[in-house]
C-alpha atoms as a PDB file:
ATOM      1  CA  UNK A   1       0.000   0.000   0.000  1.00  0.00           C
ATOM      2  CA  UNK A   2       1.624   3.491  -0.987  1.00  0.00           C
ATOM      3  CA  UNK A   3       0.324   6.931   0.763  1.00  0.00           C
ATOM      4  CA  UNK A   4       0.320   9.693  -1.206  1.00  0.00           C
ATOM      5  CA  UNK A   5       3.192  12.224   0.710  1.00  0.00           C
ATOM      6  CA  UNK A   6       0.897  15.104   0.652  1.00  0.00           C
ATOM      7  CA  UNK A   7      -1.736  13.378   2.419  1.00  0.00           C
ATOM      8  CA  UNK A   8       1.006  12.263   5.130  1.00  0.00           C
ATOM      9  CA  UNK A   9       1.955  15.490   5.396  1.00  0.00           C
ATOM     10  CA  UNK A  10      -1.459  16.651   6.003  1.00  0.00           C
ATOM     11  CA  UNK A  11      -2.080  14.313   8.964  1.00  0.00           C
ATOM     12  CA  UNK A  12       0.853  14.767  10.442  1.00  0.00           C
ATOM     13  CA  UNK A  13       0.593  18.468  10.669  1.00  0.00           C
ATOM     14  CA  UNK A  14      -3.097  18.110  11.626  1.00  0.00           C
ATOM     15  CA  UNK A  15      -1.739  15.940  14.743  1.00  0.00           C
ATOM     16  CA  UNK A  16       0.973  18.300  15.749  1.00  0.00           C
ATOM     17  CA  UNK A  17      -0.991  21.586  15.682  1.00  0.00           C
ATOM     18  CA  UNK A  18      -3.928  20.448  17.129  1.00  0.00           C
ATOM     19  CA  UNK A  19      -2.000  19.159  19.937  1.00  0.00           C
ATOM     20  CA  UNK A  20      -2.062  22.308  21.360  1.00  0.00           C
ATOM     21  CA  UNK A  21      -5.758  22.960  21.965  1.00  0.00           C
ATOM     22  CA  UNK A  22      -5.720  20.821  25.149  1.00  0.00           C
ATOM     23  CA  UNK A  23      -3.220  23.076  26.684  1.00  0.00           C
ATOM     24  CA  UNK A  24      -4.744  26.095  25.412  1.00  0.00           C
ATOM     25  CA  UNK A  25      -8.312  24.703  26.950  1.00  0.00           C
ATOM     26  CA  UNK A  26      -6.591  23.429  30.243  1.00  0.00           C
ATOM     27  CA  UNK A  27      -4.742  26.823  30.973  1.00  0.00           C
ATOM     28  CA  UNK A  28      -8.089  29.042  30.070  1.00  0.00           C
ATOM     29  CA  UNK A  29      -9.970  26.688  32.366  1.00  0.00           C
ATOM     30  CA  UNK A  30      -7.754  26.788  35.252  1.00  0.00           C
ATOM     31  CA  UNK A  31      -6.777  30.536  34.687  1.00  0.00           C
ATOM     32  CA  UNK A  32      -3.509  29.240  35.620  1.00  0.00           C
ATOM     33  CA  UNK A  33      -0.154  28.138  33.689  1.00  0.00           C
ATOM     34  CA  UNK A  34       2.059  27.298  36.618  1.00  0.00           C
ATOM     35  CA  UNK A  35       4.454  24.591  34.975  1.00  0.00           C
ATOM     36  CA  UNK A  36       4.768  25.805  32.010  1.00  0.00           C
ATOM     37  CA  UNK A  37       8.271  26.584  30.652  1.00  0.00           C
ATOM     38  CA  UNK A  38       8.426  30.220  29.070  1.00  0.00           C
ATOM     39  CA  UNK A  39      11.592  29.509  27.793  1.00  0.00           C
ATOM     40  CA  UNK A  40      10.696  26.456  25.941  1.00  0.00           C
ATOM     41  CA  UNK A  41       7.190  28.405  24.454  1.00  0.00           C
ATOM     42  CA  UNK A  42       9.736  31.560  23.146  1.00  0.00           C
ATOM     43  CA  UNK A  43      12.349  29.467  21.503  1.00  0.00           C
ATOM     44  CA  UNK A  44       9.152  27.181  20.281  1.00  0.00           C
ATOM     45  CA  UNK A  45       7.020  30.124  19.139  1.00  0.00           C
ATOM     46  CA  UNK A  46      10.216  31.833  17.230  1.00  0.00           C
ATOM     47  CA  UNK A  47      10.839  28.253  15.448  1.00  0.00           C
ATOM     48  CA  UNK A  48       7.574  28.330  14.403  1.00  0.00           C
ATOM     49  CA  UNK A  49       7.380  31.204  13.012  1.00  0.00           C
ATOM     50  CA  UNK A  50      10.747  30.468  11.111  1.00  0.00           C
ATOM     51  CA  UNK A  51       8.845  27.408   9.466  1.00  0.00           C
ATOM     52  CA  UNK A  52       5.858  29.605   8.847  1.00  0.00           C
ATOM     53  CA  UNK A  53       7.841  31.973   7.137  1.00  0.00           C
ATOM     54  CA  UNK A  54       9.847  29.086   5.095  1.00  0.00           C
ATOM     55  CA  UNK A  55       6.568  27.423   4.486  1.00  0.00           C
ATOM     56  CA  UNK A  56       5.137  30.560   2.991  1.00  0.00           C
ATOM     57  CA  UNK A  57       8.661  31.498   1.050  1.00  0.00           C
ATOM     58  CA  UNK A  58       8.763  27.953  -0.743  1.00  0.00           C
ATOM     59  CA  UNK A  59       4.537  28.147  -1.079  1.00  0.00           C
ATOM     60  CA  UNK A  60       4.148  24.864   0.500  1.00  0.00           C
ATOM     61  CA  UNK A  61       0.910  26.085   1.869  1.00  0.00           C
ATOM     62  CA  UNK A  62       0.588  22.912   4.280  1.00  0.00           C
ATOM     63  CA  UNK A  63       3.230  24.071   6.634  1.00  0.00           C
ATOM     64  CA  UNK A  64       2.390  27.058   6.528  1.00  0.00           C
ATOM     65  CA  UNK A  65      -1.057  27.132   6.946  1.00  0.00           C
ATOM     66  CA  UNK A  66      -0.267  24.789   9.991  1.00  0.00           C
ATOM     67  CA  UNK A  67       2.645  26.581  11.862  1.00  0.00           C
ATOM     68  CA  UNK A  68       0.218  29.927  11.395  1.00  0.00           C
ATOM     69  CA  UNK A  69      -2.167  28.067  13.186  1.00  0.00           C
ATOM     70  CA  UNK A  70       0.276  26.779  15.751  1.00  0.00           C
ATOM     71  CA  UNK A  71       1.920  30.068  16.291  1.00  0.00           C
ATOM     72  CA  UNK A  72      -1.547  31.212  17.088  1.00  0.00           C
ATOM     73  CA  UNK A  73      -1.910  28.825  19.698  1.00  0.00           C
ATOM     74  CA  UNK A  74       1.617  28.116  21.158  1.00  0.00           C
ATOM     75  CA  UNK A  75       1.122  32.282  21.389  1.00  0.00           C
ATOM     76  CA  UNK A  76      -1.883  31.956  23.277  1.00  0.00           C
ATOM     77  CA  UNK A  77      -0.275  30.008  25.859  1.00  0.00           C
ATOM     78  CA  UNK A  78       2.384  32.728  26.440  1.00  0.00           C
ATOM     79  CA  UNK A  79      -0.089  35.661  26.728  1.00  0.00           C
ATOM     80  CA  UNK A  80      -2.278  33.685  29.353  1.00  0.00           C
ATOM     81  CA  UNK A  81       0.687  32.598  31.376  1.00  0.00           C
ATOM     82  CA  UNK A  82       1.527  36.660  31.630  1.00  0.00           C
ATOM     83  CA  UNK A  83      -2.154  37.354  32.074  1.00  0.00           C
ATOM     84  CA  UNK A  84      -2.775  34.467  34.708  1.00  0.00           C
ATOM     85  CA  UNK A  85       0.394  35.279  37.214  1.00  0.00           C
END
């Protein structure tokens, strides 16, 4: 059985941005992001945004369609861990 790439590629990045929504619902829930690593979301959110802007210089839409979307996100964890303290 062969899978076509893109469609791989489409999962995968469905499965790693979406990964984020339980955070983003646990920390809005709780009002509270003690234990989470600031350090670790700045360095993530600035390689994201590196493969958003790769993804949009090279026009594969897929990545970065999906590291917009997970900027957004990883981003909102950040602002509510400054807005919760």
């Amino acid at each position: 059985m062969q899978i076509d790439s893109n469609l791989l590629g489409l999962i995968a990045a469905f499965c790693t941005t979406f990964a984020f929504v339980p955070q983003v619902v646990l920390i809005w829930r709780r009002r509270s992001a003690e234990g989470v690593s600031t350090g670790m979301y700045c360095v993530f959110c600035f390689g994201v945004l590196l493969w958003l802007i790769y993804g949009i210089s090279i026009q594969a839409w897929p990545i970065a369609i999906n590291n917009g979307i997970t900027l957004v996100l990883a981003c909102a964890v950040l602002v509510m861990k400054w807005r919760f303290r």
